[in-house]
Protein backbone atom coordinates (compact mmCIF):
# COMPACT_ATOMS: atom_id res chain seq x y z
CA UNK A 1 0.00 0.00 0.00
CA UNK A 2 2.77 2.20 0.81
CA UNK A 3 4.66 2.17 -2.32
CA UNK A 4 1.26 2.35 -4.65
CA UNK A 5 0.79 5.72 -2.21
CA UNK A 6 4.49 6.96 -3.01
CA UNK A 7 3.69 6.16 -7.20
CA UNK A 8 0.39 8.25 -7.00
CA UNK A 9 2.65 11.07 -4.54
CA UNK A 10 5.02 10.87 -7.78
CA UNK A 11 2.14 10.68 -10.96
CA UNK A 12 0.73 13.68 -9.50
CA UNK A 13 4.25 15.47 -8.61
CA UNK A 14 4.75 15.02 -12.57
CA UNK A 15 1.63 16.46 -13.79
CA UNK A 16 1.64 19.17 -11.44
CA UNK A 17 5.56 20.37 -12.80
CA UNK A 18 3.61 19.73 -16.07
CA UNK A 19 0.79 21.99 -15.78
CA UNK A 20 3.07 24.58 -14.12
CA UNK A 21 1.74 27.99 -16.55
CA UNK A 22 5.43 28.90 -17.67
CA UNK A 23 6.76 25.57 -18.74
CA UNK A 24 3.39 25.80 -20.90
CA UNK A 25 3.81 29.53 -22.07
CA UNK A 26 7.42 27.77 -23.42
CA UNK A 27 5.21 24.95 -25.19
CA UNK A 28 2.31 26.72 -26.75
CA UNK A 29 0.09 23.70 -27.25
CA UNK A 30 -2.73 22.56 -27.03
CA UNK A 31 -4.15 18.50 -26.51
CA UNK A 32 -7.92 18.52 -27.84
CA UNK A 33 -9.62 14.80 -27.12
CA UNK A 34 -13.28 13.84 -27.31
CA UNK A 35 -14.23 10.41 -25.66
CA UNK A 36 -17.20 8.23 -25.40
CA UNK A 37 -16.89 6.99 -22.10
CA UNK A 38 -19.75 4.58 -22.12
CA UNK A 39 -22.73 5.43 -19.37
CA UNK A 40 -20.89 7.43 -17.02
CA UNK A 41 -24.41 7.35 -14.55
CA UNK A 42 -24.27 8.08 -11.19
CA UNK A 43 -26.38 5.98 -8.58
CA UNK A 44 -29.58 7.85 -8.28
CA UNK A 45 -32.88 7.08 -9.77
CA UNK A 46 -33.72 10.23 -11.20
CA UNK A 47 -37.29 11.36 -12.39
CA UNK A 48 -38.25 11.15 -15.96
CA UNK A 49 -35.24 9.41 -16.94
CA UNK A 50 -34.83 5.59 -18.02
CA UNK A 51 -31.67 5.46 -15.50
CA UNK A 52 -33.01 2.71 -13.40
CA UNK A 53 -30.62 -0.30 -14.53
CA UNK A 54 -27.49 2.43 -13.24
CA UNK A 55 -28.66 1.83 -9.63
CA UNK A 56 -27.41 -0.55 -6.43
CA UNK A 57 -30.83 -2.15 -7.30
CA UNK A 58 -31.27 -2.24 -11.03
CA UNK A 59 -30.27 -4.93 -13.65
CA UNK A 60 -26.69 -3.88 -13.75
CA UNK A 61 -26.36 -3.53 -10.40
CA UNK A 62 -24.35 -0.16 -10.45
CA UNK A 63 -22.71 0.89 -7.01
CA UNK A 64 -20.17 2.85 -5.57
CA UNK A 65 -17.36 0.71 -6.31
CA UNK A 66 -18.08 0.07 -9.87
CA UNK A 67 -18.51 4.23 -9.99
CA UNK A 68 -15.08 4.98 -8.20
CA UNK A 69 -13.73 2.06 -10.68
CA UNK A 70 -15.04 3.44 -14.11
CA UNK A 71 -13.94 7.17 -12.58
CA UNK A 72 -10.62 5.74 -12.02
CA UNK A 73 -9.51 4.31 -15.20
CA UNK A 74 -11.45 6.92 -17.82
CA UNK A 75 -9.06 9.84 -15.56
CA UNK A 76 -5.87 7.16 -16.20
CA UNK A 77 -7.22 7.39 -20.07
CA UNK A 78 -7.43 10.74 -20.00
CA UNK A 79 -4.43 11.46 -17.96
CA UNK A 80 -2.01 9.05 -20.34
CA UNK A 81 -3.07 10.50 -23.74
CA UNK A 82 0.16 13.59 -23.45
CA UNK A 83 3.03 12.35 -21.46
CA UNK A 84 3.70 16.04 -21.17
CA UNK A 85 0.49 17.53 -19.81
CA UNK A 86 -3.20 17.26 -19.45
CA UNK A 87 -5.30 17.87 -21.98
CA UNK A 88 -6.60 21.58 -22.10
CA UNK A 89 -9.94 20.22 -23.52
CA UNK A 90 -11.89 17.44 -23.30
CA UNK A 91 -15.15 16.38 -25.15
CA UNK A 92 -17.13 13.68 -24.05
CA UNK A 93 -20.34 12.19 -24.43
CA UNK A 94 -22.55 9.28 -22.54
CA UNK A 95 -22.13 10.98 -19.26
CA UNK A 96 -25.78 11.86 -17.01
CA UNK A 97 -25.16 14.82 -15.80
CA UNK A 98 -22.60 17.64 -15.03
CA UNK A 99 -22.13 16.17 -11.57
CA UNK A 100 -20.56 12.79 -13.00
CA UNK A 101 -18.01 15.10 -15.30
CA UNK A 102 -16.91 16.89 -12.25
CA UNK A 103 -16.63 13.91 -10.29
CA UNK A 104 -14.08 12.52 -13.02
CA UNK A 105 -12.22 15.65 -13.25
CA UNK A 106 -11.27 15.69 -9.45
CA UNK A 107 -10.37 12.35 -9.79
CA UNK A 108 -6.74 10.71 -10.00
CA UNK A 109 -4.30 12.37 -11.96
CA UNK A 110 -6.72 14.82 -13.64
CA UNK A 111 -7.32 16.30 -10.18
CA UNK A 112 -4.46 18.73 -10.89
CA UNK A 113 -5.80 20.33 -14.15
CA UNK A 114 -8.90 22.53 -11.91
CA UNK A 115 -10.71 21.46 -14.91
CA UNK A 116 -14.60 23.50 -15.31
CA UNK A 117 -17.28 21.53 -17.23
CA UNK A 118 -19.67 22.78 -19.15
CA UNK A 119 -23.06 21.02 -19.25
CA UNK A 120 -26.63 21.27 -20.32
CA UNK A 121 -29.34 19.02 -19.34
CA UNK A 122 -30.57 17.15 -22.84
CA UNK A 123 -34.18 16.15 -23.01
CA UNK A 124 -32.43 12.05 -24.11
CA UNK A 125 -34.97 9.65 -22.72
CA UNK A 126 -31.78 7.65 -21.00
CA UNK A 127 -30.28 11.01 -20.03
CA UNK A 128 -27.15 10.73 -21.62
CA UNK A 129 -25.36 14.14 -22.25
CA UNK A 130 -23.01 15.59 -24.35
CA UNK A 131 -19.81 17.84 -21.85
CA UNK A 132 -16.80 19.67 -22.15
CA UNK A 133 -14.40 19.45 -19.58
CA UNK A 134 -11.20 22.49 -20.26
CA UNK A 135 -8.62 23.83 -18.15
CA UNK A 136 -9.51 27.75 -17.00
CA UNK A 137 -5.70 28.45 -17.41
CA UNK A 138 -5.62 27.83 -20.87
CA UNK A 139 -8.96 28.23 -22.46
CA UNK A 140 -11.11 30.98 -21.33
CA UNK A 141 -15.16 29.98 -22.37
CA UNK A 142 -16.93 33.32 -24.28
CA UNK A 143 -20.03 31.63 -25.00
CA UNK A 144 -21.92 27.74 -24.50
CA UNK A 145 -25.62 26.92 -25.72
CA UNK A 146 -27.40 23.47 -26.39
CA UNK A 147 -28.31 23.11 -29.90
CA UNK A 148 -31.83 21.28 -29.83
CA UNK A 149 -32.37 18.26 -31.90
CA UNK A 150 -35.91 17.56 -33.27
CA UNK A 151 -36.58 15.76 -35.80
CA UNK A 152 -39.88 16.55 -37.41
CA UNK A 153 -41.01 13.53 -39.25
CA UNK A 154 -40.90 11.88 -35.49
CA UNK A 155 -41.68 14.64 -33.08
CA UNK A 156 -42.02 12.64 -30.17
CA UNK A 157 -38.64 11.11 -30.44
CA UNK A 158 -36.29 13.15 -28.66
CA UNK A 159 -32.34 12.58 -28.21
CA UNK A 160 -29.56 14.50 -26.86
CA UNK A 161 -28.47 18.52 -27.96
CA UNK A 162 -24.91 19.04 -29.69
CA UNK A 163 -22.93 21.40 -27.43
CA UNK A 164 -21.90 24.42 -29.10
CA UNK A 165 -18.72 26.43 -27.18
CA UNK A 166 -17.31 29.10 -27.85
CA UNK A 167 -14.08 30.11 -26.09
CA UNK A 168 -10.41 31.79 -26.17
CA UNK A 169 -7.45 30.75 -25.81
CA UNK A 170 -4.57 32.59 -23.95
CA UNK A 171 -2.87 34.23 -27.03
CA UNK A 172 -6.35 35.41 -27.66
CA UNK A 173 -7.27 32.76 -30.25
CA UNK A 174 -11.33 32.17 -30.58
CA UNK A 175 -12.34 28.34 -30.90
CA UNK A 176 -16.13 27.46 -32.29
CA UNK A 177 -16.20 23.68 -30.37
CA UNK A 178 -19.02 21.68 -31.42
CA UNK A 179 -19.45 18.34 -28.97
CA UNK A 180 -21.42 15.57 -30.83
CA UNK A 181 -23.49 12.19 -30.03
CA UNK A 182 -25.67 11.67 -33.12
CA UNK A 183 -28.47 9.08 -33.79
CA UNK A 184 -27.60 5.52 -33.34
CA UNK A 185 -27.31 2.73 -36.35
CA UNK A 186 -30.30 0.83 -34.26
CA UNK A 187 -32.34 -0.52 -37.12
CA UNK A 188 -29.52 -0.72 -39.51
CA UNK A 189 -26.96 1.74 -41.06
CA UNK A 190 -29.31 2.94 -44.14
CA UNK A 191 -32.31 3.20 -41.93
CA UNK A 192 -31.37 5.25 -39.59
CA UNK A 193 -29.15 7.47 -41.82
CA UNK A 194 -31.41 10.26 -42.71
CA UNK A 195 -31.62 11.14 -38.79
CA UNK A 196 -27.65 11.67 -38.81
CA UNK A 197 -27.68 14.04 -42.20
CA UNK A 198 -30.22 16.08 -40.06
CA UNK A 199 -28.50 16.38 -37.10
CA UNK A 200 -25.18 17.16 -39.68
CA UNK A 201 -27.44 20.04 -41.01
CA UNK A 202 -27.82 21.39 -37.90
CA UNK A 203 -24.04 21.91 -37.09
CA UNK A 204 -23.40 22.63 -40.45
CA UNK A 205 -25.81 25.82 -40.29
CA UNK A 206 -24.27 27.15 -37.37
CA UNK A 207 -20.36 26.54 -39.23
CA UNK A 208 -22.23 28.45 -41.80
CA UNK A 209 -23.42 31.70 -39.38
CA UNK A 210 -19.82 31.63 -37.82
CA UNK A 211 -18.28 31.84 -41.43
CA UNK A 212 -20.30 34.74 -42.02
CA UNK A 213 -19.31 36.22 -38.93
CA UNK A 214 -15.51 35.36 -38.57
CA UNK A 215 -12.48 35.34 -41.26
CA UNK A 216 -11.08 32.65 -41.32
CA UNK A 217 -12.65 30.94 -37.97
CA UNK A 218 -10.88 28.06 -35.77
CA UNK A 219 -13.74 25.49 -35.81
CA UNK A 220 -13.79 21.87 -34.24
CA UNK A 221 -16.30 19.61 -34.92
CA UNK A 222 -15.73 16.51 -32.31
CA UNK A 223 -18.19 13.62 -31.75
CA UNK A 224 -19.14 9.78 -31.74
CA UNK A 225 -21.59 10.68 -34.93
CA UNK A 226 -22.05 6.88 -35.58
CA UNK A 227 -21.13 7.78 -38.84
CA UNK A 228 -17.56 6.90 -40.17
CA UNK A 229 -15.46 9.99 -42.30
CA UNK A 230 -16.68 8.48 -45.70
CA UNK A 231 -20.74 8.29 -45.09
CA UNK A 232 -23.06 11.05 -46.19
CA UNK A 233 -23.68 12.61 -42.80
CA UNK A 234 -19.74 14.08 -42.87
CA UNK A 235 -18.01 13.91 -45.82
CA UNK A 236 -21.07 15.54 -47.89
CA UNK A 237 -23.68 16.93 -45.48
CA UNK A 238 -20.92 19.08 -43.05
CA UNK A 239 -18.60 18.56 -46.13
CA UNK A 240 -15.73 17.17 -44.12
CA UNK A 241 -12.92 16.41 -46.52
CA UNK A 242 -9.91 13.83 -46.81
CA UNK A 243 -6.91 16.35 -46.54
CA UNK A 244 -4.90 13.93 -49.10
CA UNK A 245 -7.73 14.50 -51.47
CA UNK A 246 -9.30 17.72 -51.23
CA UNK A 247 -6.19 19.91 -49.40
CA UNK A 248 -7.90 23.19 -49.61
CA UNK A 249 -11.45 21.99 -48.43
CA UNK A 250 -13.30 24.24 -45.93
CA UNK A 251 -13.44 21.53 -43.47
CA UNK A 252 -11.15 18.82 -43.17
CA UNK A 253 -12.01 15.31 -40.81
CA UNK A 254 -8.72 14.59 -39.65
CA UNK A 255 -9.63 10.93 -38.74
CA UNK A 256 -9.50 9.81 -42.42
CA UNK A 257 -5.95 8.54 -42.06
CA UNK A 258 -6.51 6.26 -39.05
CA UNK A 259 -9.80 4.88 -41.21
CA UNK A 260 -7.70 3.93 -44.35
CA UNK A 261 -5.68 1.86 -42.24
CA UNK A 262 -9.00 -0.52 -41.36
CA UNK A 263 -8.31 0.97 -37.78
CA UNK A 264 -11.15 2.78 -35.74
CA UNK A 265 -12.48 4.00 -32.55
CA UNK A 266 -14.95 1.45 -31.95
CA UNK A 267 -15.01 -2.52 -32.56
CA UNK A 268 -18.37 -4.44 -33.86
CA UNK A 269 -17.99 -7.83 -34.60
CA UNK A 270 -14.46 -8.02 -35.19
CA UNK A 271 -14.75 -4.70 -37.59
CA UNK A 272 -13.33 -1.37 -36.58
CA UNK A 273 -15.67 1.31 -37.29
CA UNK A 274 -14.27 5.55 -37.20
CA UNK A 275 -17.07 6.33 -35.41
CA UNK A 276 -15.33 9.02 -33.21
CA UNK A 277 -14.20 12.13 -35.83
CA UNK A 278 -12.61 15.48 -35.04
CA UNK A 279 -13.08 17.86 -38.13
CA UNK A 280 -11.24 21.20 -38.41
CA UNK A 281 -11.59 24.34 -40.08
CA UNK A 282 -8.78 25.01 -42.93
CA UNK A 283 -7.43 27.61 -40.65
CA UNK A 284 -6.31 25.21 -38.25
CA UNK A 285 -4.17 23.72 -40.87
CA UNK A 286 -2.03 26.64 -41.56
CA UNK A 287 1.12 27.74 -40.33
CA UNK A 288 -0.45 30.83 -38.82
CA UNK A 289 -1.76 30.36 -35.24
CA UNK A 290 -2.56 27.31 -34.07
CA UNK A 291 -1.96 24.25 -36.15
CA UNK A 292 -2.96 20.68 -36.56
CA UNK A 293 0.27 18.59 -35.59
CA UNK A 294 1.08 16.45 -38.56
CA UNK A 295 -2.30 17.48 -40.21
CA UNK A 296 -3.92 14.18 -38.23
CA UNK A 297 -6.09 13.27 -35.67
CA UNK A 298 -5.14 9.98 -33.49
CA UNK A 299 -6.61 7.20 -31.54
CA UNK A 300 -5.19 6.75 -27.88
CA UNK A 301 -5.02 2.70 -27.75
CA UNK A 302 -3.19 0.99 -25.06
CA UNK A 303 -2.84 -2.66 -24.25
CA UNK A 304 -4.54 -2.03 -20.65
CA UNK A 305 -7.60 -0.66 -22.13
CA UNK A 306 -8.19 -3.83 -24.73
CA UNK A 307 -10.17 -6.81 -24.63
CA UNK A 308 -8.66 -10.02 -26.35
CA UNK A 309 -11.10 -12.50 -27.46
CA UNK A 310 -10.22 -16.11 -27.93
CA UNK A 311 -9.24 -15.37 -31.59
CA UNK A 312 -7.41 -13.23 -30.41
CA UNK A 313 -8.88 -9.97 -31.94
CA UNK A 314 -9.06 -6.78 -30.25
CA UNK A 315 -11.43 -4.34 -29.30
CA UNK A 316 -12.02 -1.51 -26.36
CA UNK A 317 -12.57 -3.48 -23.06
CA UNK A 318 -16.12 -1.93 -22.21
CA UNK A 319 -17.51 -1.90 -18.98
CA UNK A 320 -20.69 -3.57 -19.51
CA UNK A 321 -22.28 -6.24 -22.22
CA UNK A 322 -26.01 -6.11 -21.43
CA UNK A 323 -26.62 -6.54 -17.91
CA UNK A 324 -23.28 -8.38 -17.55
CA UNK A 325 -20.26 -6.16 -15.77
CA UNK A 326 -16.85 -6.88 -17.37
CA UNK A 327 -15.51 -3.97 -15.58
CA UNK A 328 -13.69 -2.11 -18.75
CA UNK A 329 -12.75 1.19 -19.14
CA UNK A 330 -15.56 2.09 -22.45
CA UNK A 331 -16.41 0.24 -25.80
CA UNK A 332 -14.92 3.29 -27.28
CA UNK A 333 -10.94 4.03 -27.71
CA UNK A 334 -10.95 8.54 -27.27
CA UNK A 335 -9.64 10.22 -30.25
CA UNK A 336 -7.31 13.60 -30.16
CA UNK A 337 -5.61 16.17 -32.00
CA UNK A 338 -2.67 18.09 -30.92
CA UNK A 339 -2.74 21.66 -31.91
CA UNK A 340 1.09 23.74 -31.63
CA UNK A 341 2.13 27.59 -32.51
């Protein structure tokens, strides 16, 4: 016990020297990461919310030590992704409320970072939100609104808002930040498709009113949009472009690289999907600024967050499988950019 205290003593030693503001002011970068961290629910039953099986006394029999556990190891995620600092800002989505994101952010190694969180409440029958966790010493917030989703041919199905921010950096920069969890593939890919393009025309109306507004704007687009870089919903609806293709494209998704390789954020049946993108404006690509560090976005992947099946193929350890607890970190690896001036 005493030398597991000592290594925690020393893992926070290191990020705090790493956080220290002027060994940053020397780096001038900035770690971006959006994760899906798989029903991050506290334990309470809350009204008018189908939350019950993420209780002591519901199906999957969710309790304080399962909590603390799934706290523990998405912070160790989180915390892993820059050997050289925390990130400054962190998307996520799946989470209940904006109690759950603060209790991760005080917890472990990302304890040091005094992340803020910001949160609305999203009319999603389960009551999964979309967040934004960011450090106040690096990213100062100017604006944050929930951008409603309705979908008018089914009026009565409701789902969770995108989470529009709008914030500066400390060399004054302003960042558009658009936090995603679109429609699910329930019912089959083609199905369910037209519900994503929506949801794309939705962000891609406000990236229009910010264009008008702004020169030249520093947008993100970050999300699990159950859509992969190639399908409709991106690559034509926002009009998210392959970099290698279309160089000089408005919007780039900077996840198309890991997707060529077969490679992905998410496993189903043996087949990696790029479900998790992170698109940037073309001024984010530039050497003026802020810039996109080898023009790519990556997946964090390590062997302690896998699950090996008996042939031996891999996918994100997730925490649950129906109402059975395997006690994994999320079905979802997180996906980052690294931005540098």
């Amino acid at each position: 016990m005493a030398c597991k205290t000592i290594v925690g003593f020393l893992a926070v030693m290191v990020f705090l020297f790493s956080c220290n503001p002027e060994k940053r002011k020397a780096q001038k970068n900035l770690t971006v990461v959006f994760y899906n961290v798989e029903n991050l629910f506290d334990l309470k039953d809350e009204p008018n919310k189908q939350d019950e099986e993420f209780t002591p006394d519901g199906t999957k029999k969710w309790d304080q030590h399962r909590y603390q556990k799934k706290l523990e190891d998405l912070s160790k995620v989180l915390s892993s992704i820059n050997e050289e600092e925390l990130p400054e800002i962190i998307g996520l989505c799946e989470v209940e409320n904006k109690q759950v994101v603060e209790d991760l952010v005080k917890t472990g190694a990302l304890s040091v970072g005094n992340y803020e969180v910001v949160h609305f409440e999203s009319p999603d029958f389960r009551g999964i939100d979309n967040a934004l966790a960011y450090r106040p010493d690096e990213f100062k917030i100017l604006d944050s609104v929930p951008i409603n989703v309705t979908f008018q041919n089914e009026p009565d199905y409701v789902t969770r808002d995108i989470l529009y921010v709008k914030g500066q950096t400390l060399n004054k920069e302003v960042f558009h930040i658009f936090v995603n969890h679109w429609s699910s593939r329930i019912g089959g890919t083609e199905k369910s498709e037209p519900n994503r393009i929506y949801v794309a025309s939705l962000v891609k109306n406000k990236v229009d009113s910010i264009y008008s507004a702004e020169k030249n704007p520093n947008i993100i687009i970050m999300g699990d949009m159950n859509d992969e870089p190639i399908n409709n919903s991106l690559f034509n609806t926002i009009g998210a472009k392959d970099i290698t293709e279309e160089p000089n494209a408005r919007l780039i998704n900077l996840m198309f690289d890991v997707d060529k390789q077969d490679l992905g954020s998410y496993n189903y049946r043996g087949n990696w999907n790029m479900l998790d993108n992170i698109v940037v404006s073309q001024n984010l690509l530039d050497d003026k600024g802020f810039g996109c560090f080898e023009k790519q976005g990556f997946v964090f992947q390590q062997q302690w967050m896998e699950f090996k099946n008996q042939e031996g193929e891999i996918s994100p350890n997730r925490t649950y499988g129906g109402p059975n607890y395997y006690g994994g970190v999320s079905d979802h690896f997180p996906v980052y950019i690294k931005l540098k001036r």
